[in-house]
N, C-alpha and C. Protein backbone atom coordinates (compact mmCIF):
# COMPACT_ATOMS: atom_id res chain seq x y z
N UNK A 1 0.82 2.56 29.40
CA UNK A 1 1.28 3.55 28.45
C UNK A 1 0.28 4.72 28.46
N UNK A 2 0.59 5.90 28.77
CA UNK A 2 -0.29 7.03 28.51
C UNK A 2 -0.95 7.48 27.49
N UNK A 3 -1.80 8.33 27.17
CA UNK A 3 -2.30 8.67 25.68
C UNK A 3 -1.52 8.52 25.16
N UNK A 4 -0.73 9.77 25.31
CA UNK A 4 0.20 10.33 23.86
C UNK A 4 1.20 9.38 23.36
N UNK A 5 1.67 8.40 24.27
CA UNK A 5 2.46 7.43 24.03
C UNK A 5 1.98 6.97 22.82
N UNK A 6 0.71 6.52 23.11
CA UNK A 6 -0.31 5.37 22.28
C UNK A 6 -1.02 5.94 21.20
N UNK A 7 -1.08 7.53 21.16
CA UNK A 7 -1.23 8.01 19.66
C UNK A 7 -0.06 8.23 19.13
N UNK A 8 1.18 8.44 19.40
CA UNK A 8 2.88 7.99 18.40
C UNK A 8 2.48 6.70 17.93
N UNK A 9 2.22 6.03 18.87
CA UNK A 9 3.22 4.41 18.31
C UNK A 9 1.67 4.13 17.38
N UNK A 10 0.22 4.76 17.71
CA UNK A 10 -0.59 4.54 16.15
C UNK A 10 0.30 4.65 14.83
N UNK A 11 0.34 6.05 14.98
CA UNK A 11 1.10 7.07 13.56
C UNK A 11 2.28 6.25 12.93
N UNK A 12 2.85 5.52 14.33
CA UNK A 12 4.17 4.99 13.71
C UNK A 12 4.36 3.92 12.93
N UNK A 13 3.27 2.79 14.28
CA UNK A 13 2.93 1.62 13.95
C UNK A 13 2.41 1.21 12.43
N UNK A 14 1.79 2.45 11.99
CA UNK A 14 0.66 2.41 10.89
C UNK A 14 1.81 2.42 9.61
N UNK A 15 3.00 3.20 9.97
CA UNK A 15 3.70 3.06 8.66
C UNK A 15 4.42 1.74 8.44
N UNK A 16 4.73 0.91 9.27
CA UNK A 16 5.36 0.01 8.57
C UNK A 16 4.27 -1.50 8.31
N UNK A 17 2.98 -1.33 8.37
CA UNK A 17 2.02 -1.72 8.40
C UNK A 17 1.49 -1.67 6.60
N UNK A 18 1.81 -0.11 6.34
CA UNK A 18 1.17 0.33 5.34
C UNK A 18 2.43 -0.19 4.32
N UNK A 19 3.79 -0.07 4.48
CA UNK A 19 5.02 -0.47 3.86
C UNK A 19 4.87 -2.28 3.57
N UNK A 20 4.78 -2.80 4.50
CA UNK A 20 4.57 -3.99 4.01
C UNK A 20 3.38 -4.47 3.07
N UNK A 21 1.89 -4.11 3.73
CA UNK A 21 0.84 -4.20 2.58
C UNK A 21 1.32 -3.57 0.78
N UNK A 22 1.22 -2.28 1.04
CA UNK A 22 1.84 -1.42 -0.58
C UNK A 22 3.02 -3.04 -0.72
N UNK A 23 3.90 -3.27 -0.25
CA UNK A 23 5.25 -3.89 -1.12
C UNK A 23 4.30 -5.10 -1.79
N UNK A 24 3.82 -5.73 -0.81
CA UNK A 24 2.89 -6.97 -1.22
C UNK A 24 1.97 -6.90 -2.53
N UNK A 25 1.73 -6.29 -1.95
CA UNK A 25 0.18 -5.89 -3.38
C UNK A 25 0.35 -5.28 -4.25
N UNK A 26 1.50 -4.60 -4.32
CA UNK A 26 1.91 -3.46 -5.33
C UNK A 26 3.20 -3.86 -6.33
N UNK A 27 4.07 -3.67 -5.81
CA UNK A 27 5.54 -3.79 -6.11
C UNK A 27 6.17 -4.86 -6.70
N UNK A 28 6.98 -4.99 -7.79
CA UNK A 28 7.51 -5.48 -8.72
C UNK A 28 8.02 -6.67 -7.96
N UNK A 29 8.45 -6.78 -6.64
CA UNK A 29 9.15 -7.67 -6.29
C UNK A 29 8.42 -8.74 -5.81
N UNK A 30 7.25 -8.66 -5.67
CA UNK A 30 6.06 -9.87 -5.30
C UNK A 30 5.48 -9.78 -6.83
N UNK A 31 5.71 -9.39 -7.57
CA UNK A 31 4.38 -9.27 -9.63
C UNK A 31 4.46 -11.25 -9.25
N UNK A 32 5.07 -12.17 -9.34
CA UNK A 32 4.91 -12.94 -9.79
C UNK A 32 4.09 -13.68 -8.91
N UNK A 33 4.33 -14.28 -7.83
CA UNK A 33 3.56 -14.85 -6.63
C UNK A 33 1.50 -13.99 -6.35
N UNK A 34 1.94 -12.28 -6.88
CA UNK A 34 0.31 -12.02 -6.58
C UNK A 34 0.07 -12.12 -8.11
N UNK A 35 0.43 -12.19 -9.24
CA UNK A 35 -0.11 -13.15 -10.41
C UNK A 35 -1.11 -14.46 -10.07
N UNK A 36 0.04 -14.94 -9.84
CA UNK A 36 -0.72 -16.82 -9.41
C UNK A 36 -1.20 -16.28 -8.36
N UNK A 37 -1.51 -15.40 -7.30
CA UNK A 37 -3.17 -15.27 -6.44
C UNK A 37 -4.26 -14.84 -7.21
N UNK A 38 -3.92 -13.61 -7.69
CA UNK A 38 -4.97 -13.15 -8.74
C UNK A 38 -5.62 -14.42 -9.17
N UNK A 39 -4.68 -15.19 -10.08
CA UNK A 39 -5.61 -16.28 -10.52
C UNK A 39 -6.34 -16.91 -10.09
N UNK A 40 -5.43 -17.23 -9.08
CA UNK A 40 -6.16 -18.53 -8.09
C UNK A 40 -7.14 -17.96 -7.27
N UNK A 41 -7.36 -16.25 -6.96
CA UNK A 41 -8.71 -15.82 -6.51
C UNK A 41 -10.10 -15.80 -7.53
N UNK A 42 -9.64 -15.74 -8.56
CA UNK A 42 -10.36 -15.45 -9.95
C UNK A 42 -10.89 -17.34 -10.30
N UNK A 43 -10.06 -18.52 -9.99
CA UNK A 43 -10.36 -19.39 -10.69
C UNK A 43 -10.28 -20.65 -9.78
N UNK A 44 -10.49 -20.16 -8.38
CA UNK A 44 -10.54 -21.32 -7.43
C UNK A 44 -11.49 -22.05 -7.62
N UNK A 45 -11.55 -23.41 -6.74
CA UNK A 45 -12.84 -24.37 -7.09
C UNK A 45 -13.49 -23.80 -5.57
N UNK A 46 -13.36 -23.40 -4.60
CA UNK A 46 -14.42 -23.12 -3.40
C UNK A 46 -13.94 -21.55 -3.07
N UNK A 47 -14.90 -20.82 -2.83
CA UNK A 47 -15.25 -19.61 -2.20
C UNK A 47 -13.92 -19.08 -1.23
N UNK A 48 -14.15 -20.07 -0.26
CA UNK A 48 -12.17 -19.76 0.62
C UNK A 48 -10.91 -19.95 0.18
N UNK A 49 -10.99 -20.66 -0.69
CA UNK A 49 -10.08 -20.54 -1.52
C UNK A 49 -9.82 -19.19 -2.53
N UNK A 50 -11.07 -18.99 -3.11
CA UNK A 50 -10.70 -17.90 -3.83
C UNK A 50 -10.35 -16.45 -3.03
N UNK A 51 -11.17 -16.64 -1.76
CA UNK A 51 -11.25 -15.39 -0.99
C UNK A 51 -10.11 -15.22 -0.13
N UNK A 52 -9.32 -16.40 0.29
CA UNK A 52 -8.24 -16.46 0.79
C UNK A 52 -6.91 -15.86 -0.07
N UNK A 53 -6.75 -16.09 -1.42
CA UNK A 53 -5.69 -15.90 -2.63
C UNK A 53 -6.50 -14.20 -2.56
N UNK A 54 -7.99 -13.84 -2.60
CA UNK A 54 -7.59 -12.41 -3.03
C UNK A 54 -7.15 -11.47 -1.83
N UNK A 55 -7.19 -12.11 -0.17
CA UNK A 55 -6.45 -11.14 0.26
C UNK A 55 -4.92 -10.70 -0.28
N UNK A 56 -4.19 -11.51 -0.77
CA UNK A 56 -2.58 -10.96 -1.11
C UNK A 56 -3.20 -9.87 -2.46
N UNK A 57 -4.10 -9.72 -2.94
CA UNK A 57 -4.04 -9.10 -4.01
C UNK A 57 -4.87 -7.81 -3.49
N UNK A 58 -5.07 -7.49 -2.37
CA UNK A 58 -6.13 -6.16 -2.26
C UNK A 58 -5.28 -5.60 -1.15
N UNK A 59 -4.60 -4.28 -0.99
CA UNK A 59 -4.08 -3.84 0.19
C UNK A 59 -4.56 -3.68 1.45
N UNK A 60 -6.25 -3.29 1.24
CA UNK A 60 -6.99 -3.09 2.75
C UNK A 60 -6.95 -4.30 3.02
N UNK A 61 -7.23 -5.09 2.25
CA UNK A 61 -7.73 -6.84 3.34
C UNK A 61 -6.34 -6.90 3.75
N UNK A 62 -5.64 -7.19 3.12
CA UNK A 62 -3.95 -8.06 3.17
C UNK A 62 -3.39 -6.94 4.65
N UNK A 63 -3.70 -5.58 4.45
CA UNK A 63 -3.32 -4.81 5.85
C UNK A 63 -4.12 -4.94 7.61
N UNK A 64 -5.29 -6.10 7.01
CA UNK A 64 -6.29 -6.32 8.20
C UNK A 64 -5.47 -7.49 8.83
N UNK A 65 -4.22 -7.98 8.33
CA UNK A 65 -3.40 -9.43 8.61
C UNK A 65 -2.12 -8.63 8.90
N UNK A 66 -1.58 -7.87 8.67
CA UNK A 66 -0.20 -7.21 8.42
C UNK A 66 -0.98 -6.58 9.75
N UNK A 67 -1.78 -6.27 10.12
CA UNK A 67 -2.01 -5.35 11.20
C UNK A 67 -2.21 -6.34 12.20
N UNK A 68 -2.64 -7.32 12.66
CA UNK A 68 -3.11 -8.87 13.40
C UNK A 68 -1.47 -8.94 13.75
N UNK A 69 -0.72 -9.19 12.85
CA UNK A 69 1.12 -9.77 12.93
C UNK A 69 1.24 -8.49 13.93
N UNK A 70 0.98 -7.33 13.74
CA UNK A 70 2.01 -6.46 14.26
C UNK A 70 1.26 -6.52 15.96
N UNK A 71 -0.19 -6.25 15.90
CA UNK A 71 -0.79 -6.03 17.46
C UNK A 71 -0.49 -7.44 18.24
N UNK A 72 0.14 -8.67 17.70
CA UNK A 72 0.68 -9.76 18.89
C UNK A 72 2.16 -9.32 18.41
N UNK A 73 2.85 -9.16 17.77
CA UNK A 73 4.19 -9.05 17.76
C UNK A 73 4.69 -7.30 18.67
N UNK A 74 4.07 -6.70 19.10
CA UNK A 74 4.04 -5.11 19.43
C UNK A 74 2.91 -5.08 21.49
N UNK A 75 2.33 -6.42 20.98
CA UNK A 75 0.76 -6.20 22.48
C UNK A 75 0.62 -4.79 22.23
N UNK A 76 0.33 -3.88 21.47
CA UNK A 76 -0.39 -2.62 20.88
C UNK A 76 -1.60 -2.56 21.63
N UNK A 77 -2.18 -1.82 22.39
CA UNK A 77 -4.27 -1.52 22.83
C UNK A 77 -4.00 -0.09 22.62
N UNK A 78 -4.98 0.38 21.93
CA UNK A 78 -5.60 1.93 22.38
C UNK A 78 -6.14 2.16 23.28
N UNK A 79 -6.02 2.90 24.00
CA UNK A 79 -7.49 3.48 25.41
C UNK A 79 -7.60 2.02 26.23
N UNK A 80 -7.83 1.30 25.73
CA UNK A 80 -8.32 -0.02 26.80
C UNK A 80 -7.05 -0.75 27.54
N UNK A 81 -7.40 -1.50 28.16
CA UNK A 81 -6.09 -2.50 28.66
C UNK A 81 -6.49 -3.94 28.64
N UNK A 82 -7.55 -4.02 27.79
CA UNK A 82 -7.98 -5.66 27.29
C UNK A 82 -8.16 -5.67 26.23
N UNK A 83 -9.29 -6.63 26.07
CA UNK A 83 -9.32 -7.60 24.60
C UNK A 83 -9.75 -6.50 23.55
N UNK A 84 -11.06 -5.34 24.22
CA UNK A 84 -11.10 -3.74 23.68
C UNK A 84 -9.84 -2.70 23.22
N UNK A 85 -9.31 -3.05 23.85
CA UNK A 85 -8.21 -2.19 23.12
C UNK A 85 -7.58 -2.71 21.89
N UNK A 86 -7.30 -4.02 21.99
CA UNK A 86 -6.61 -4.55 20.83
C UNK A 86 -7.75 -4.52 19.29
N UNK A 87 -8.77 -4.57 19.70
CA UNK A 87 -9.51 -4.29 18.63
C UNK A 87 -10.29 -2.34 18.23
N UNK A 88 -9.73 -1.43 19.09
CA UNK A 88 -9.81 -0.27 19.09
C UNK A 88 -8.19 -0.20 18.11
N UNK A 89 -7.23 -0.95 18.37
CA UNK A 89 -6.15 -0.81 18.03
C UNK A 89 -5.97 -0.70 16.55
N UNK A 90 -6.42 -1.98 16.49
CA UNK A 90 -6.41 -2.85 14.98
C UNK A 90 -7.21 -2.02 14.07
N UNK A 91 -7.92 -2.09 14.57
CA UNK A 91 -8.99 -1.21 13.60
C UNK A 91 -8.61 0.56 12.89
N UNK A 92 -7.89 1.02 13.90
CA UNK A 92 -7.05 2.24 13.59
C UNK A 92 -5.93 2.25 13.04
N UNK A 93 -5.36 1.36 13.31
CA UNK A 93 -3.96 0.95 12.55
C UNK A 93 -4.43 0.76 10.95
N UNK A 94 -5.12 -0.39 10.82
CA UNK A 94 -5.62 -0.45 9.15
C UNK A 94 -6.10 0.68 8.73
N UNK A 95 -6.90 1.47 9.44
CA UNK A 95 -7.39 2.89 8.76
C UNK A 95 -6.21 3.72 8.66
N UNK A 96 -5.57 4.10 9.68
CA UNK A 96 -4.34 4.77 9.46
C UNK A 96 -3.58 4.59 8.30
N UNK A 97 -3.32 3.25 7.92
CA UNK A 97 -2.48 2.53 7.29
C UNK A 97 -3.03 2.68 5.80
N UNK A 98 -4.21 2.58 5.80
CA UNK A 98 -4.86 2.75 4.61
C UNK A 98 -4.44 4.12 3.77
N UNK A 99 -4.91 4.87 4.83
CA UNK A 99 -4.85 6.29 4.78
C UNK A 99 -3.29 6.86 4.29
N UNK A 100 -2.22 6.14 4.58
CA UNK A 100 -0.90 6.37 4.38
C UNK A 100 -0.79 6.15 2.75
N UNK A 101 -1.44 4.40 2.87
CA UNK A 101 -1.21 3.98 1.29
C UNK A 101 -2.04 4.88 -0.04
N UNK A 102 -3.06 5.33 0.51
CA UNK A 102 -3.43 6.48 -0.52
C UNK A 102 -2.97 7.68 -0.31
N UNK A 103 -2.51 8.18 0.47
CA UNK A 103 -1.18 9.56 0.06
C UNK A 103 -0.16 9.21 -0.92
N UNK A 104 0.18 7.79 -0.48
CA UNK A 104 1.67 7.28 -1.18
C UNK A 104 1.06 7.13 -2.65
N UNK A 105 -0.34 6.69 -2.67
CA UNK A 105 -0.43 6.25 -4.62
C UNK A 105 -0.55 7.87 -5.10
N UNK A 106 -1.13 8.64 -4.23
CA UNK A 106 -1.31 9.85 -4.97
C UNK A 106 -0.33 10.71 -5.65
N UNK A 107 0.62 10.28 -4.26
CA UNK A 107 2.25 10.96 -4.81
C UNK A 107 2.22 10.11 -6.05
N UNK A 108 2.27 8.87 -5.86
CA UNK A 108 3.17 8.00 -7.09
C UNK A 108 2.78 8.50 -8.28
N UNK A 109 1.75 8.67 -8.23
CA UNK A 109 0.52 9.04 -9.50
C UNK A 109 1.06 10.37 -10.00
N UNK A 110 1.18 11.33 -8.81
CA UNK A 110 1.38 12.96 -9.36
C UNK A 110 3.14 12.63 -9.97
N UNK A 111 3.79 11.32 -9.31
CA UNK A 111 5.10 11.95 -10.09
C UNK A 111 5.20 11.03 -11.34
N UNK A 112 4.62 10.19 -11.71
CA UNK A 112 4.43 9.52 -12.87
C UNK A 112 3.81 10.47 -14.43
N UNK A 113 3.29 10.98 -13.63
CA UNK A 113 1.73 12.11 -14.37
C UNK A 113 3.25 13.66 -14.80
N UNK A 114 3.92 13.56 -13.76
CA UNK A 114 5.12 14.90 -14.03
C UNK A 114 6.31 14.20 -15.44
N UNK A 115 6.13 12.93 -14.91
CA UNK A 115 7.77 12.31 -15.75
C UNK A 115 7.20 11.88 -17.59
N UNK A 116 5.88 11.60 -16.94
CA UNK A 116 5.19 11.71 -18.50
C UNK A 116 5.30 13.04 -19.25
N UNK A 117 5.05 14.28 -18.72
CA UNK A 117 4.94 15.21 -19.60
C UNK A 117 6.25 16.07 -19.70
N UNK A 118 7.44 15.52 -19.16
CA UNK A 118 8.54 15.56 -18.73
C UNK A 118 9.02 15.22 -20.38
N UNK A 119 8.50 13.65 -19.87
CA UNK A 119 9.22 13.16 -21.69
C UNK A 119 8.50 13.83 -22.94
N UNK A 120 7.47 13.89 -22.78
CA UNK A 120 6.58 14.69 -23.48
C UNK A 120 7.25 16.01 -24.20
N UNK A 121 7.76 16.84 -22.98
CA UNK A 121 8.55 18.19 -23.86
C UNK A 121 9.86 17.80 -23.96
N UNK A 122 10.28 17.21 -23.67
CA UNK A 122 11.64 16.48 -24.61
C UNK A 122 11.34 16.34 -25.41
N UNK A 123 10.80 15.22 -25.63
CA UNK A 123 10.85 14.73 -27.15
C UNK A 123 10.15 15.54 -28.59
N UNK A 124 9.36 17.09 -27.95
CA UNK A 124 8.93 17.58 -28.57
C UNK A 124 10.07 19.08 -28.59
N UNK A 125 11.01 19.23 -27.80
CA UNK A 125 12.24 20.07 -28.36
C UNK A 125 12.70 19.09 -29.04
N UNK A 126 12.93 17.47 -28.66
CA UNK A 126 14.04 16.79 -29.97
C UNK A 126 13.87 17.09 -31.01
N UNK A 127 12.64 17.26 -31.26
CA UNK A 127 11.80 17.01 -32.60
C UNK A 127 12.23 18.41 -33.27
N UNK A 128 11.54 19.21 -32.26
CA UNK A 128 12.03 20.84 -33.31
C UNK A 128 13.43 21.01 -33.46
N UNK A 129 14.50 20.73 -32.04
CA UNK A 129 15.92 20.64 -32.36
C UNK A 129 16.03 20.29 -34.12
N UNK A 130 15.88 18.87 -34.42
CA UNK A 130 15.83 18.21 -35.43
C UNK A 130 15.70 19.19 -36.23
N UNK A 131 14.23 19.36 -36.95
CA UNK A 131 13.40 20.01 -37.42
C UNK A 131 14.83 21.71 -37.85
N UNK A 132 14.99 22.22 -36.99
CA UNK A 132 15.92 23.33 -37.15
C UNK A 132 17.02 23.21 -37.40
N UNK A 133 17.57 21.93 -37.13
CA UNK A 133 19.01 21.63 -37.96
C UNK A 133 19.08 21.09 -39.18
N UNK A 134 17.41 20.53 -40.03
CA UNK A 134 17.51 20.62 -41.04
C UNK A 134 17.17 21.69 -41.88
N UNK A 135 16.49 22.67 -41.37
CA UNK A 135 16.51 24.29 -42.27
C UNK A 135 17.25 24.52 -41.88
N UNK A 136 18.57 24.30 -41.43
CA UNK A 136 20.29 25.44 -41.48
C UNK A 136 20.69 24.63 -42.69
């Protein structure tokens, strides 16, 4: 595969890398299963145990495994054509990937931070609405 090939399929690779970590660690549809890790990282009886339960709960670690699945499911190398590449690979992919998942919280954040003050002047025309239909 030539460079440029192999800097796309980074960029590309990295998003569904970063999609699966964020769903895992984040998202309503795993809350219950990374609950009981949380715990069980927080209240294991041995060290691997606990350290094992907090990868599902941290996106960089949990994307250093989501990235492992994808470079044997993909044979992914950067620059190299051995055992170097796959770890030139890996290693960029999680950074990449990382790098995706903090654009994505920032958005999330800036549109959470908009819908708050959103409701905010609503409910502060309701109020005067109100307010002016009882002085008529």
């Amino acid at each position: 595969m030539d460079i440029t090939n192999q800097i796309i399929w980074l960029f590309v690779l990295a998003i569904p890398i970063a999609c699966i970590s964020w769903t895992v660690t984040h998202e309503e549809i795993f809350k219950e299963p990374r609950e009981w890790c949380v715990k069980q990282s927080k209240n294991g009886r041995t060290l691997l145990g606990r350290k094992t339960f907090y990868l599902f709960t941290c996106e960089y670690c949990f994307s250093h495994y989501v990235t492992i699945a994808f470079l044997a499911l993909c044979n992914y190398k950067l620059f190299l054509n051995d055992y170097r590449g796959y770890i030139l690979a890996g290693f960029s992919l999680v950074f990449l990937a990382n790098v995706y998942m903090s654009l994505f919280a920032l958005l999330r954040q800036a549109i959470k931070k908009e819908k708050v003050e959103i409701e905010k002047i609503e409910s502060q025309t309701d109020i005067e609405t109100s307010l002016d239909n009882k002085k008529v």
